[in-house]
Protein backbone atom coordinates (compact mmCIF):
# COMPACT_ATOMS: atom_id res chain seq x y z
CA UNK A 1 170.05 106.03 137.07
CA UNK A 2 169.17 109.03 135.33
CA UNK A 3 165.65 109.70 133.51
CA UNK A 4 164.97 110.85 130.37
CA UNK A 5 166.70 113.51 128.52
CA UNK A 6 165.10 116.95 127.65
CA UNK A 7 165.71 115.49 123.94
CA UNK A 8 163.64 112.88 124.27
CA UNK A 9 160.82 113.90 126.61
CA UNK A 10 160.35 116.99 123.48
CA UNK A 11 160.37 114.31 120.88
CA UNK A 12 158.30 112.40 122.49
CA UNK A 13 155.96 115.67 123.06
CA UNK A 14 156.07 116.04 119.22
CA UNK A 15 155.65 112.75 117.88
CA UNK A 16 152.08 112.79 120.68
CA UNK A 17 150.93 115.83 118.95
CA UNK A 18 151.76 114.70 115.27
CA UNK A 19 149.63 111.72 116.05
CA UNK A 20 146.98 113.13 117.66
CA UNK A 21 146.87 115.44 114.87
CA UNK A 22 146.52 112.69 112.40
CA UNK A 23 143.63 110.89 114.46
CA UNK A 24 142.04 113.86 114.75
CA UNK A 25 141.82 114.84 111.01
CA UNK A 26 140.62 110.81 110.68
CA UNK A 27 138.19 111.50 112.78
CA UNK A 28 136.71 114.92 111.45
CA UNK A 29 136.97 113.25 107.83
CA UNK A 30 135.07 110.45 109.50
CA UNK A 31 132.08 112.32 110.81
CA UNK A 32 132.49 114.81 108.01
CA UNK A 33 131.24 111.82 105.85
CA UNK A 34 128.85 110.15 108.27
CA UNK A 35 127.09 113.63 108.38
CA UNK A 36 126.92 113.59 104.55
CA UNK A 37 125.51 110.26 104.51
CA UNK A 38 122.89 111.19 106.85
CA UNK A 39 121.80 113.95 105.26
CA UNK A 40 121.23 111.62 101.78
CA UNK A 41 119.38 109.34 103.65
CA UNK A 42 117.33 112.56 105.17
CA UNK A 43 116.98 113.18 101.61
CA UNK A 44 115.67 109.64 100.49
CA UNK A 45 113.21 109.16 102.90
CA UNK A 46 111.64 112.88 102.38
CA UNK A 47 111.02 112.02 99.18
CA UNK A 48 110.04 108.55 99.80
CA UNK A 49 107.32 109.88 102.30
CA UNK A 50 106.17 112.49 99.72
CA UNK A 51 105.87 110.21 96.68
CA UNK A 52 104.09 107.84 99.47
CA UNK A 53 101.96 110.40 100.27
CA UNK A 54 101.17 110.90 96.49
CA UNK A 55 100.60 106.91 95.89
CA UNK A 56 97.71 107.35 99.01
CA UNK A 57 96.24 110.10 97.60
CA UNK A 58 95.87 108.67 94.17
CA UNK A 59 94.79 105.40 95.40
CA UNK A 60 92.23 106.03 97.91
CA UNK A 61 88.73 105.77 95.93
CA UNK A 62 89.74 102.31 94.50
CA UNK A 63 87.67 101.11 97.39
CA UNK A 64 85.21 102.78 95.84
CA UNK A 65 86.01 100.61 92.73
CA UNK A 66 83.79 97.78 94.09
CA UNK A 67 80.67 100.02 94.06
CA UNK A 68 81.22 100.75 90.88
CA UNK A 69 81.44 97.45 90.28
CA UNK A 70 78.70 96.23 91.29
CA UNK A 71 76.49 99.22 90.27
CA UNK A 72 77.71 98.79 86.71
CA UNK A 73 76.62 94.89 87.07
CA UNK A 74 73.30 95.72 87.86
CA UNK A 75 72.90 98.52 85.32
CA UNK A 76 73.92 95.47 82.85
CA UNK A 77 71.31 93.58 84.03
CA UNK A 78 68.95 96.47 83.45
CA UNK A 79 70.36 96.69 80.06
CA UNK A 80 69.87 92.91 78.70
CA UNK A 81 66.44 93.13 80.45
CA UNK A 82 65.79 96.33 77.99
CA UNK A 83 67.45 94.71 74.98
CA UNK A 84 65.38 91.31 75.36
CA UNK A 85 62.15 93.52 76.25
CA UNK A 86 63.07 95.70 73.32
CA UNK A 87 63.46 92.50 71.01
CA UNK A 88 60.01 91.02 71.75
CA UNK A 89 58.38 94.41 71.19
CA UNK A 90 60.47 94.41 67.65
CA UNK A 91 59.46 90.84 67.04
CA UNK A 92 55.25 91.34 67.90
CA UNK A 93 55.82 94.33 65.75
CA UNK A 94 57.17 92.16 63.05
CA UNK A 95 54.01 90.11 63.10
CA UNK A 96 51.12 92.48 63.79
CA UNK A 97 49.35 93.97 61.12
CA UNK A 98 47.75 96.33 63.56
CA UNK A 99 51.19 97.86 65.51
CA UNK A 100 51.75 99.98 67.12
CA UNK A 101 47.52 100.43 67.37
CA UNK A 102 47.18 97.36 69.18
CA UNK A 103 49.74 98.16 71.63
CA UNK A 104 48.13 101.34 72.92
CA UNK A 105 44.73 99.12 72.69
CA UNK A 106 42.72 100.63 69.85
CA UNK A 107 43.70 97.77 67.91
CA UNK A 108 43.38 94.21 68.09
CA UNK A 109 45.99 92.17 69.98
CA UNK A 110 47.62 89.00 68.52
């Protein structure tokens, strides 16, 4: 029995090489485009962290909000008080001949 010819065996070197050359251009276009991927997604979440970091920094004092709130309730308070106070000073006014005399007390009260 006699083996393989020199024919052959050189074929079959060539046809190994041809297809090794083939996987190995697969392969390079492959992680050519898995490294081009990965840098996008680099990409993305940079600027996802930076506009993130924007969002916090614009949003932190609306904590502060409720302060506000509540200050600006009690400054309405103050205000009706002053409107209603305000009103019944208008309204004795109305109605005393001796305003505003009587009110600093050289005049007679109602």
């Amino acid at each position: 029995m006699a083996g393989p010819s020199l024919e052959t065996i050189q074929h079959m070197w060539i046809t190994t090489l041809v297809i090794y050359a083939v996987v190995l251009v697969v392969v390079a276009v492959l992680l050519t485009l898995v490294l081009h991927a990965a840098r996008k997604v680099r990409s993305g979440v940079s600027t996802i962290w930076t506009i993130g970091q924007q969002v916090a920094s614009n949003t932190i004092h609306i904590a502060l909000l409720d302060t506000t709130n509540h200050l600006a309730g009690e400054i309405l308070t103050s205000a009706r008080g002053i409107v209603g106070a305000t009103a019944t000073m208008g309204g004795h006014a109305a109605q005393c001949p001796g305003c505003p005399d009587c009110v600093l007390g050289a005049g007679t009260t109602r």
